[in-house]
PDB file of N, CA and C in Angstrom:
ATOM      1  N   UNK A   1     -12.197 -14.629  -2.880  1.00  0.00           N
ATOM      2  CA  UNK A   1     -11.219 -14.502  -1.824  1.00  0.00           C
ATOM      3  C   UNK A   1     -11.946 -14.078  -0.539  1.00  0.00           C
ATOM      4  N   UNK A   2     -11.689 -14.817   0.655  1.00  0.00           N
ATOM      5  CA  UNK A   2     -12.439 -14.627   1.589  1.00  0.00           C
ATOM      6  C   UNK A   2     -11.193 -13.719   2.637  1.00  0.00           C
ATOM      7  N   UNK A   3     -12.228 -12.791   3.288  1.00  0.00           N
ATOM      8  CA  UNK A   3     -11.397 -11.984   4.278  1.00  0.00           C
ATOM      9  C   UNK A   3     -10.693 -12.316   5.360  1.00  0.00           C
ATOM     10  N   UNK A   4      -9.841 -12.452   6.230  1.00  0.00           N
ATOM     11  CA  UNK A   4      -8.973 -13.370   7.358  1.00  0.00           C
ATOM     12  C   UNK A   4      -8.955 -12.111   8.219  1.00  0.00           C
ATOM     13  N   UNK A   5      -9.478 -12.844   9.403  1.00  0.00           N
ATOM     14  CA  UNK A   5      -9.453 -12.244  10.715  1.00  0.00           C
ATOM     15  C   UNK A   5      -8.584 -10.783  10.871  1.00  0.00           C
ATOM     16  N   UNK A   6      -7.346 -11.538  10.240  1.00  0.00           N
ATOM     17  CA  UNK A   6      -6.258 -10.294  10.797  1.00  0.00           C
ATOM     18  C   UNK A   6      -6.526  -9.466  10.225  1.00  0.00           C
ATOM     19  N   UNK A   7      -6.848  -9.507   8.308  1.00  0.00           N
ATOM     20  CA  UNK A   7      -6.691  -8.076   7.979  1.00  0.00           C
ATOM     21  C   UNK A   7      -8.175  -7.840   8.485  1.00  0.00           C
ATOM     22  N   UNK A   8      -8.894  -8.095   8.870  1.00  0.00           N
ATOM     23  CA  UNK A   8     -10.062  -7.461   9.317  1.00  0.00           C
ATOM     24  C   UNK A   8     -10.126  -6.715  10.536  1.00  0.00           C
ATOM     25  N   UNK A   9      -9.060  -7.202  11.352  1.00  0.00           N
ATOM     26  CA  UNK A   9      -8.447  -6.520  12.572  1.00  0.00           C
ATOM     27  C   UNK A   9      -7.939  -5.274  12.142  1.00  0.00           C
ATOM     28  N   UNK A  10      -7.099  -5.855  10.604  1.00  0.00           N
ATOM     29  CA  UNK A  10      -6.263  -3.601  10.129  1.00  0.00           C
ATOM     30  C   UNK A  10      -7.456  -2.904   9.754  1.00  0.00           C
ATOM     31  N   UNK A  11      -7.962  -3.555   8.897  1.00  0.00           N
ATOM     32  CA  UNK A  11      -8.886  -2.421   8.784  1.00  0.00           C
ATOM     33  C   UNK A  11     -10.039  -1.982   9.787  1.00  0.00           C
ATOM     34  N   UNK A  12     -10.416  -2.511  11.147  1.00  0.00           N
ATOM     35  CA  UNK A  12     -11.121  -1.650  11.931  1.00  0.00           C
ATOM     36  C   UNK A  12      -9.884  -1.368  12.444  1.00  0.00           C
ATOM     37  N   UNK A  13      -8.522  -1.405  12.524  1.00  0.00           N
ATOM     38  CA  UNK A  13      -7.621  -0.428  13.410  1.00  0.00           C
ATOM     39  C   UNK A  13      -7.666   0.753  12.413  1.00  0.00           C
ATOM     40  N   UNK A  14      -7.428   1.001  11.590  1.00  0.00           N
ATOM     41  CA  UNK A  14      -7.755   1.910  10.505  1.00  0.00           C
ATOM     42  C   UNK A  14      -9.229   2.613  10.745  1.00  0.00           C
ATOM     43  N   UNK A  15     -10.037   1.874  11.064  1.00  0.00           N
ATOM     44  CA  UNK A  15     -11.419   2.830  11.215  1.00  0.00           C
ATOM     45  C   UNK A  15     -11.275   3.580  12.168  1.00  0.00           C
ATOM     46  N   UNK A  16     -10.576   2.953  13.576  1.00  0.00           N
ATOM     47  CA  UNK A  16     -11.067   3.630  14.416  1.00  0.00           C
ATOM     48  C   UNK A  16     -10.182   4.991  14.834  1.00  0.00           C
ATOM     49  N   UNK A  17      -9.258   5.454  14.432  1.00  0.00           N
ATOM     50  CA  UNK A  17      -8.609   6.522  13.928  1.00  0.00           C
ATOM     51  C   UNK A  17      -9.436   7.590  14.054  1.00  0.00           C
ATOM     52  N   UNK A  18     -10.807   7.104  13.131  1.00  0.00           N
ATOM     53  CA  UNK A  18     -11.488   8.051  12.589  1.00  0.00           C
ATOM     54  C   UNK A  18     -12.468   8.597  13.659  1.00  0.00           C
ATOM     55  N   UNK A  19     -12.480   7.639  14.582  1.00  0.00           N
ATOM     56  CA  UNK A  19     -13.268   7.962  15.754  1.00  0.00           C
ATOM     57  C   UNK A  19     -12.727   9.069  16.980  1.00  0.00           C
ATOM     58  N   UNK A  20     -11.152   8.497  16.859  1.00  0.00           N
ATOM     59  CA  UNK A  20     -10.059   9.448  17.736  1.00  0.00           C
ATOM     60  C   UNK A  20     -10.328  10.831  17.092  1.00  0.00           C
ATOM     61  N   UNK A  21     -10.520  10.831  16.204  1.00  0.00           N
ATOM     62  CA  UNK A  21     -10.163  12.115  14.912  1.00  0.00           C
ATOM     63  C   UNK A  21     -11.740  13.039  15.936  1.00  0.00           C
ATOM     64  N   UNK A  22     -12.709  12.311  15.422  1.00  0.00           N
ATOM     65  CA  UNK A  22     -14.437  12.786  15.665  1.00  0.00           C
ATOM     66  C   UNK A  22     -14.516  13.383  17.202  1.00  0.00           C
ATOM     67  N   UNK A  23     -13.679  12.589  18.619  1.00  0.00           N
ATOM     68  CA  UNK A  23     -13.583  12.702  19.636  1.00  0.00           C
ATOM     69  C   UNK A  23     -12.452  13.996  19.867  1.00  0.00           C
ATOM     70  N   UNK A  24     -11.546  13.937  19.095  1.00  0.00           N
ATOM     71  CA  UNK A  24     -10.700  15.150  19.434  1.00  0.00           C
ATOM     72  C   UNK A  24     -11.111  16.493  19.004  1.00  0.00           C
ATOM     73  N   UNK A  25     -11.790  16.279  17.437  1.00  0.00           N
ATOM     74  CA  UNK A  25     -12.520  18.118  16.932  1.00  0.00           C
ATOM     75  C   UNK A  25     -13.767  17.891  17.685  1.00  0.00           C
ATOM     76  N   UNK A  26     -14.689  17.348  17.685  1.00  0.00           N
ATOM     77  CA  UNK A  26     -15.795  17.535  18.139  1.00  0.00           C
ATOM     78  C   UNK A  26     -16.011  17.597  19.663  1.00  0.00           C
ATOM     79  N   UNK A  27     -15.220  16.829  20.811  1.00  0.00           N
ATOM     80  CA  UNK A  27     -15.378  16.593  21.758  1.00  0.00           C
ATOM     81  C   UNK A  27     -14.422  17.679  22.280  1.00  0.00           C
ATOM     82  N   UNK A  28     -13.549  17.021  21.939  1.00  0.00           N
ATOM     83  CA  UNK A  28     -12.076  18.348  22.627  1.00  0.00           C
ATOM     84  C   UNK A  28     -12.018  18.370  24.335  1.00  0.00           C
ATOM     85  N   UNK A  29     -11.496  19.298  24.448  1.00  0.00           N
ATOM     86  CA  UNK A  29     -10.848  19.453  26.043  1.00  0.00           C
ATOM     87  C   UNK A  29      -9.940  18.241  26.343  1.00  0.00           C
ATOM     88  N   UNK A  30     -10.372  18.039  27.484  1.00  0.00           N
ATOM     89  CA  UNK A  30      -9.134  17.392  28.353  1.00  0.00           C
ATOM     90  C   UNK A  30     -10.403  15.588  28.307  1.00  0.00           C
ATOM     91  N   UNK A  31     -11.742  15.706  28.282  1.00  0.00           N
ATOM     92  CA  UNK A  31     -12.315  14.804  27.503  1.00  0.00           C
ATOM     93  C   UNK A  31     -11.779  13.963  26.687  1.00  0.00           C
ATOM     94  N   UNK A  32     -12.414  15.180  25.727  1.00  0.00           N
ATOM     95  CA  UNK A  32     -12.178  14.460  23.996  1.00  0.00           C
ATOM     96  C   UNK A  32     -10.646  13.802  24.047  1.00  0.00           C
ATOM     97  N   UNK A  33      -9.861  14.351  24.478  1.00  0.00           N
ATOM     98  CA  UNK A  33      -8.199  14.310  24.604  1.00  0.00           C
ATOM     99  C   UNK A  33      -7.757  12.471  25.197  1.00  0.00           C
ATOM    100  N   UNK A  34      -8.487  12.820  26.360  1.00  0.00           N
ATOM    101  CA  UNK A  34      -8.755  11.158  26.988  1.00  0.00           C
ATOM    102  C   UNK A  34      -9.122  10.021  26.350  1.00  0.00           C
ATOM    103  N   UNK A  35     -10.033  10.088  25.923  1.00  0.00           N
ATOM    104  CA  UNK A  35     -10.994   9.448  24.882  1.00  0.00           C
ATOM    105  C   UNK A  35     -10.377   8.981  23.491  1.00  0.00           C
ATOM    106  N   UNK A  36      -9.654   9.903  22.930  1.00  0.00           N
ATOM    107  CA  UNK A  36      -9.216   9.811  21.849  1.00  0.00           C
ATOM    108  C   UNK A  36      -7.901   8.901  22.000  1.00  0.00           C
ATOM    109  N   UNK A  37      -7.150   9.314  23.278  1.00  0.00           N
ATOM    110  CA  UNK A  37      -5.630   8.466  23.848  1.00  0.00           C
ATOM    111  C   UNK A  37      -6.446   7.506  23.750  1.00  0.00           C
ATOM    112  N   UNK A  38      -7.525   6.742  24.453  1.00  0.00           N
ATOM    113  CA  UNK A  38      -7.758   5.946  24.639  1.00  0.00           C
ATOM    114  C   UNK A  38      -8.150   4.324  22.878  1.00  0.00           C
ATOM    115  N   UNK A  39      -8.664   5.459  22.566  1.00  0.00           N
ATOM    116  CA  UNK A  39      -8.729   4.703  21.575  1.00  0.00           C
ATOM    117  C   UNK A  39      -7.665   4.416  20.785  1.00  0.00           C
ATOM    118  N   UNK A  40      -6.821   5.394  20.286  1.00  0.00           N
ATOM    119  CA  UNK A  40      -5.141   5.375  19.832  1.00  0.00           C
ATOM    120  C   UNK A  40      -4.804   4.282  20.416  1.00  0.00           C
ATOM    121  N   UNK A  41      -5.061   4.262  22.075  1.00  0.00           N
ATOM    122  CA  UNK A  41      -3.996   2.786  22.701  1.00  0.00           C
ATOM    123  C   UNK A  41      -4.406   2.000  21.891  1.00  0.00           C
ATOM    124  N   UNK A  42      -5.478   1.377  21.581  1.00  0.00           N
ATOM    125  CA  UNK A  42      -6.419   0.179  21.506  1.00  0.00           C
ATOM    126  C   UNK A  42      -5.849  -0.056  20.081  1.00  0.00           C
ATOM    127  N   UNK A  43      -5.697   1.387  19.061  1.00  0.00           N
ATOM    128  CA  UNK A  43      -5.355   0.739  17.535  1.00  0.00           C
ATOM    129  C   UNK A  43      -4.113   0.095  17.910  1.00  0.00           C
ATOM    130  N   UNK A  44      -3.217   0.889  18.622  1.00  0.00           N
ATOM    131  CA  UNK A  44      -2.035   0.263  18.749  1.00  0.00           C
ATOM    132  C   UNK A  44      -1.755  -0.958  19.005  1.00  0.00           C
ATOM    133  N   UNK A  45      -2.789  -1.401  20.270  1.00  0.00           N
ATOM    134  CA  UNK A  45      -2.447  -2.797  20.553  1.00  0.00           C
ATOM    135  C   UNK A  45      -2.761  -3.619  19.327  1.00  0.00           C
ATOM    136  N   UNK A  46      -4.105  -3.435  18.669  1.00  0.00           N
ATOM    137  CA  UNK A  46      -4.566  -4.065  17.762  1.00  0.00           C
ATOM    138  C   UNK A  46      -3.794  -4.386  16.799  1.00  0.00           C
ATOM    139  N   UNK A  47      -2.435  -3.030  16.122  1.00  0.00           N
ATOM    140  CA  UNK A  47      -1.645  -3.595  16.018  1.00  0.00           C
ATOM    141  C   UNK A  47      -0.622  -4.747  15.669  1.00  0.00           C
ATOM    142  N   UNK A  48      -0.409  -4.636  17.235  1.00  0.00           N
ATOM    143  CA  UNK A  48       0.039  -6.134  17.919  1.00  0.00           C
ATOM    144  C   UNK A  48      -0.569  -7.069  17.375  1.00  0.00           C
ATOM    145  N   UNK A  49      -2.022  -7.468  17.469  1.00  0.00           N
ATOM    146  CA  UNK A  49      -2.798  -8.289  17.481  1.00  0.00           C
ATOM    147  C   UNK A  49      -2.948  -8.946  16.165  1.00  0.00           C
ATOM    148  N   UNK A  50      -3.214  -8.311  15.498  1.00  0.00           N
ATOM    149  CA  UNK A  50      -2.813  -8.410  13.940  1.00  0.00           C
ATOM    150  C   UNK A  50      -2.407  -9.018  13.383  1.00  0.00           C
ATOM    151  N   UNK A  51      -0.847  -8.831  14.293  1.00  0.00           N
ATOM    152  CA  UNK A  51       0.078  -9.627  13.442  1.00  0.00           C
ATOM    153  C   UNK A  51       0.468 -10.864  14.373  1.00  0.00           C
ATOM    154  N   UNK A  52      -0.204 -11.252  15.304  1.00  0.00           N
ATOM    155  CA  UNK A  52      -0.094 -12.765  16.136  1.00  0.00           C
ATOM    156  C   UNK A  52      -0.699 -13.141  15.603  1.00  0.00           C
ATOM    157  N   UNK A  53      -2.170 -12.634  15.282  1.00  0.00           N
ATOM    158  CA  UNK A  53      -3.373 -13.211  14.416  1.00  0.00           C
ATOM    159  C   UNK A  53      -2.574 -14.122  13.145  1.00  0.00           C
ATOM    160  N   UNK A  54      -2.079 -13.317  12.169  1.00  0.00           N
ATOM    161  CA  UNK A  54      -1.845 -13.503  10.965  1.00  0.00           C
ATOM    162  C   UNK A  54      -0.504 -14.734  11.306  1.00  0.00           C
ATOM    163  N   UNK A  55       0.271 -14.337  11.732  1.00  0.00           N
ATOM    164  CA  UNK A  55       1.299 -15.539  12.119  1.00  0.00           C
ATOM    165  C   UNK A  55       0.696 -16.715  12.786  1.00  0.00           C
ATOM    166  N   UNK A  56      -0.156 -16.933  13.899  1.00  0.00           N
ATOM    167  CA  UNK A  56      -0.879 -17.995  14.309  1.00  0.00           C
ATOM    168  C   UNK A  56      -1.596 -18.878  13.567  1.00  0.00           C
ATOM    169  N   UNK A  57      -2.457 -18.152  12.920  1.00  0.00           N
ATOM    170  CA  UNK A  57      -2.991 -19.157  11.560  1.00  0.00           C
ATOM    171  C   UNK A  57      -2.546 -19.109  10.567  1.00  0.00           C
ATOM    172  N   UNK A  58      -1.445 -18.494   9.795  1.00  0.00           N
ATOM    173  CA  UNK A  58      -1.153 -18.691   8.732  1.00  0.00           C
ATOM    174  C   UNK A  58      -1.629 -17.711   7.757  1.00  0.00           C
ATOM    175  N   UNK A  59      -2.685 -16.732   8.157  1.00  0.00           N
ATOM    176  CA  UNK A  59      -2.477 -15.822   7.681  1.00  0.00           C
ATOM    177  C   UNK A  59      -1.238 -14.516   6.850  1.00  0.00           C
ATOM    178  N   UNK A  60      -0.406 -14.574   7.060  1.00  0.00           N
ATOM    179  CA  UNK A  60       0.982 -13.674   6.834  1.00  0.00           C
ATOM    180  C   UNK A  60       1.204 -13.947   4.940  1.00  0.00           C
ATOM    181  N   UNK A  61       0.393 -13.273   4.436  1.00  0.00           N
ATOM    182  CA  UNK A  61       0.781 -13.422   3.366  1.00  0.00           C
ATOM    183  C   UNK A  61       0.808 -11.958   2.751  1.00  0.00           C
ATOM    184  N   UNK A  62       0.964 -11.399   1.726  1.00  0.00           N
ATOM    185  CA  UNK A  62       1.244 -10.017   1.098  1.00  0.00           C
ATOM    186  C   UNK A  62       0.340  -9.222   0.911  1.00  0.00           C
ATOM    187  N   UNK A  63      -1.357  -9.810   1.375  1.00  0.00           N
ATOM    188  CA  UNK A  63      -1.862  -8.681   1.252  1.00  0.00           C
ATOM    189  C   UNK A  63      -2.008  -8.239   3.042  1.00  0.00           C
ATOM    190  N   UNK A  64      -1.554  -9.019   3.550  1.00  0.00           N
ATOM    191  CA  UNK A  64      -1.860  -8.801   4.591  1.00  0.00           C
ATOM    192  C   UNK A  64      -0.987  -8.090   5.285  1.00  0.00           C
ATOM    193  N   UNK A  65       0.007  -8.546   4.751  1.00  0.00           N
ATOM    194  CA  UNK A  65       1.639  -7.553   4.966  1.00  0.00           C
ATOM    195  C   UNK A  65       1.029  -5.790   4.648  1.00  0.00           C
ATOM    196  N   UNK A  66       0.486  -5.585   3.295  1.00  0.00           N
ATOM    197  CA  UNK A  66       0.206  -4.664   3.043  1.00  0.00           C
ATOM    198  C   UNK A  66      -1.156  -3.762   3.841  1.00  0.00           C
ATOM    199  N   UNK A  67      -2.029  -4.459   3.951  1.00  0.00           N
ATOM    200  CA  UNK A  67      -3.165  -3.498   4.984  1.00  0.00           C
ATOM    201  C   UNK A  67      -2.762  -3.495   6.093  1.00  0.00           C
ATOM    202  N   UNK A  68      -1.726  -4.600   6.657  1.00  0.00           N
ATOM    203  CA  UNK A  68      -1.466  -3.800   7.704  1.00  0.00           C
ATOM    204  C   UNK A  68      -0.213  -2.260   7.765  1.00  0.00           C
ATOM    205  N   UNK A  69       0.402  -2.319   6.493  1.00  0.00           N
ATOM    206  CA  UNK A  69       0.937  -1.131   6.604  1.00  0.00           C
ATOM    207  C   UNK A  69       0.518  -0.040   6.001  1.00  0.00           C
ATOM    208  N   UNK A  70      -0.749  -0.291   4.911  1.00  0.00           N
ATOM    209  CA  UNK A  70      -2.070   0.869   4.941  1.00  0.00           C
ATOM    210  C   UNK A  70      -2.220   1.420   5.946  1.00  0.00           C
ATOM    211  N   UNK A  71      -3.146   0.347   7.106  1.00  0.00           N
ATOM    212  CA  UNK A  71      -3.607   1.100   8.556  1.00  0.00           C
ATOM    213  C   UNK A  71      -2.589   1.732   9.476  1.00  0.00           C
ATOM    214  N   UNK A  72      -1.572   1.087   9.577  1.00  0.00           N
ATOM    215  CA  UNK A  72      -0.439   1.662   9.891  1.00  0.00           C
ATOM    216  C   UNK A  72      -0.148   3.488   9.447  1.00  0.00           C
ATOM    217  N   UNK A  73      -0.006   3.599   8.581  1.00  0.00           N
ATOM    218  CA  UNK A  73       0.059   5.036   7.329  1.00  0.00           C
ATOM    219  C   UNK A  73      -1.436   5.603   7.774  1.00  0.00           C
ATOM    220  N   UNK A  74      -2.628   4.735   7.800  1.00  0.00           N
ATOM    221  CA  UNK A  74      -3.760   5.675   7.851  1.00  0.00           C
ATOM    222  C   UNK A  74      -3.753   6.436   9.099  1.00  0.00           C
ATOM    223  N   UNK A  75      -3.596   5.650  10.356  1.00  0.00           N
ATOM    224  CA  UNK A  75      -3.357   6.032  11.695  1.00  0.00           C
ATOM    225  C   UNK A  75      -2.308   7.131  12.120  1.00  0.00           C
ATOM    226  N   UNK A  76      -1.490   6.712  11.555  1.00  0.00           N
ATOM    227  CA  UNK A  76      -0.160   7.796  11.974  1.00  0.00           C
ATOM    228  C   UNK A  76      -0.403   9.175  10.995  1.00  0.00           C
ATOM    229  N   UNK A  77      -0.837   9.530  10.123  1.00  0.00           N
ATOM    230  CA  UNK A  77      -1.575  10.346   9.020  1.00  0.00           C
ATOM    231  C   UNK A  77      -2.834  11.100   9.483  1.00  0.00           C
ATOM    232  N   UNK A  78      -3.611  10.257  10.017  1.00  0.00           N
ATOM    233  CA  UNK A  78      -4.780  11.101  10.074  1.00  0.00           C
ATOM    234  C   UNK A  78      -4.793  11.663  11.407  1.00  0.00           C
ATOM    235  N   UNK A  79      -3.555  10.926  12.271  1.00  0.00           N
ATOM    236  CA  UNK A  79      -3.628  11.552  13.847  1.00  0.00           C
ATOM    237  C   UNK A  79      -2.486  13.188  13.691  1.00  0.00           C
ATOM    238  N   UNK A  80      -1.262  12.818  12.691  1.00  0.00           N
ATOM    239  CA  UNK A  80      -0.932  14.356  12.813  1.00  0.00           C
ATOM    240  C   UNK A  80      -1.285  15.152  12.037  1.00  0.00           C
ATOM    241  N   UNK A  81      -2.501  14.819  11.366  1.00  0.00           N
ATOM    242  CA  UNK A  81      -3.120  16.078  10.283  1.00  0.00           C
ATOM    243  C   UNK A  81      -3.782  16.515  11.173  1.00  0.00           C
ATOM    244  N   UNK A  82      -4.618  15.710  12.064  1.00  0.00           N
ATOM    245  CA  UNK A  82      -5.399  16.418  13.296  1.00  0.00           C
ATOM    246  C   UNK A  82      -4.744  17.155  13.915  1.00  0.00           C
ATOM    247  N   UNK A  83      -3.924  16.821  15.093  1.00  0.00           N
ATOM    248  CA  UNK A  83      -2.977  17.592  15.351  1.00  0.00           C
ATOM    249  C   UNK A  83      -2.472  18.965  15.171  1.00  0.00           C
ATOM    250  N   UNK A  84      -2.205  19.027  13.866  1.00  0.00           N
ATOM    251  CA  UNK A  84      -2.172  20.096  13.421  1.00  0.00           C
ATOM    252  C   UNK A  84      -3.016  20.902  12.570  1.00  0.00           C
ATOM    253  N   UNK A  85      -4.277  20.270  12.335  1.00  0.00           N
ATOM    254  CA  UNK A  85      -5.817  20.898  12.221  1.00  0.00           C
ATOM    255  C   UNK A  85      -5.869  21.810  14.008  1.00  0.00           C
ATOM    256  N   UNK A  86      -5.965  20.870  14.690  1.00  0.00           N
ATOM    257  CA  UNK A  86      -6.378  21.732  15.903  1.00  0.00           C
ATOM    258  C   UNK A  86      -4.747  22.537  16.712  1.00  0.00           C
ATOM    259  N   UNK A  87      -3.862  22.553  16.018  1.00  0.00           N
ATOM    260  CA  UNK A  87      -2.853  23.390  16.275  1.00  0.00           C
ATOM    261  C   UNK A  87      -1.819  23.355  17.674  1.00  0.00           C
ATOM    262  N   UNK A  88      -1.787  21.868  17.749  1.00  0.00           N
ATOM    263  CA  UNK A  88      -1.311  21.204  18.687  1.00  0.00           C
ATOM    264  C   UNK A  88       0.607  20.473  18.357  1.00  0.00           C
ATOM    265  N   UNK A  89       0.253  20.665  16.743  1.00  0.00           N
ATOM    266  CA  UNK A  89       1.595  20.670  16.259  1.00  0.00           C
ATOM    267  C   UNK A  89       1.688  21.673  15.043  1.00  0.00           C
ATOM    268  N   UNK A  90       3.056  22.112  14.905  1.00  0.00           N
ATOM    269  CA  UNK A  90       3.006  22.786  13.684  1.00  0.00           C
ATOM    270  C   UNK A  90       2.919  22.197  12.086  1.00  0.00           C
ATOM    271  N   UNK A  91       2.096  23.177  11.257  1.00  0.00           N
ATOM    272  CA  UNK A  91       1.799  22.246  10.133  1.00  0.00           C
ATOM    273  C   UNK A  91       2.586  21.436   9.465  1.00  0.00           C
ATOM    274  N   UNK A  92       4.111  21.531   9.631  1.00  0.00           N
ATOM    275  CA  UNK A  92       5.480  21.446   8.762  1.00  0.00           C
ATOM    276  C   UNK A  92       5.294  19.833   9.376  1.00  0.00           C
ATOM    277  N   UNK A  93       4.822  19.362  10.588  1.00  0.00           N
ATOM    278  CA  UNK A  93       4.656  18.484  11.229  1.00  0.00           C
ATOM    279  C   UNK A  93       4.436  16.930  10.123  1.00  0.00           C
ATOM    280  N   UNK A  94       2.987  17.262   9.997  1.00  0.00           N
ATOM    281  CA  UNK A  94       2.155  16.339   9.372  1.00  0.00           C
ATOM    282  C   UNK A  94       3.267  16.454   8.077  1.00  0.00           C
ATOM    283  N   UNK A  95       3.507  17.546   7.544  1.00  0.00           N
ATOM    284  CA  UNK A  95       3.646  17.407   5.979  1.00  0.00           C
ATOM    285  C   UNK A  95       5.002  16.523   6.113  1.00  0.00           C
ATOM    286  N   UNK A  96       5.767  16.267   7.189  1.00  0.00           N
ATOM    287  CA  UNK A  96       7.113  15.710   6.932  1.00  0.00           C
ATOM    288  C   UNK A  96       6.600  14.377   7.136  1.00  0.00           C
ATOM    289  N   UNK A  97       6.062  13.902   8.300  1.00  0.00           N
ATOM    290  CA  UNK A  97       5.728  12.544   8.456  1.00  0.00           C
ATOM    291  C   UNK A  97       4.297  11.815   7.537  1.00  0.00           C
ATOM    292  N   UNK A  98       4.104  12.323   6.784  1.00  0.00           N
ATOM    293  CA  UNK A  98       2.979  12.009   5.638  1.00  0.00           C
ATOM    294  C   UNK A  98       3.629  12.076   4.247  1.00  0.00           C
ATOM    295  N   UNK A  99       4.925  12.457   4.249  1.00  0.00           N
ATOM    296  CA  UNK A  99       5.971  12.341   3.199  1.00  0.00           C
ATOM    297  C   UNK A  99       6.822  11.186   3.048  1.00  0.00           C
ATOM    298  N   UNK A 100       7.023  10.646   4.106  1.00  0.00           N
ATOM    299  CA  UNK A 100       8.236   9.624   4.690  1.00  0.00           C
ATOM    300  C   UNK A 100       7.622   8.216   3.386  1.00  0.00           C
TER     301      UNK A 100
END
């Protein structure tokens, strides 16, 4: 089984999370803060992108349905555990929307 563009698109939107994550503890301030929005935009659009990808060629099939709602879950997960690692939300935060 060969890999298709799109889900290759979720899963670096999924990676790069991890970069927002690295830029917000490690970098921090009003920086790291920038930096990290910045990249958040980009998963987001990617996103988007994803799923034109997958509908344009014919991609849209179930696993693809599914990594993109992996990366989806990984992104929204690992941004309010941060969050409330660096105490920007309260912990009750993450634990409700990592429950859903």
């Amino acid at each position: 089984m060969r890999a298709n563009p799109a889900n290759l698109i979720s899963v670096f939107r999924a990676l790069l999370v991890f970069v927002a994550v690295y830029l917000l503890i490690e970098i921090g301030g009003k920086n790291g803060i920038m930096a990290a929005a910045s990249v958040i935009a980009l998963a987001v659009l990617l996103d988007a992108v994803d799923g034109m990808v997958a509908r344009a060629f014919g991609f849209d099939g179930e696993v693809g349905k599914l990594s993109d709602l992996y990366a989806d879950h990984i992104v929204a997960n690992a941004v309010w555990v941060t969050l409330a690692f660096l105490d920007l939300v309260p912990v009750w935060v993450p634990l409700i929307t990592t429950t859903r």
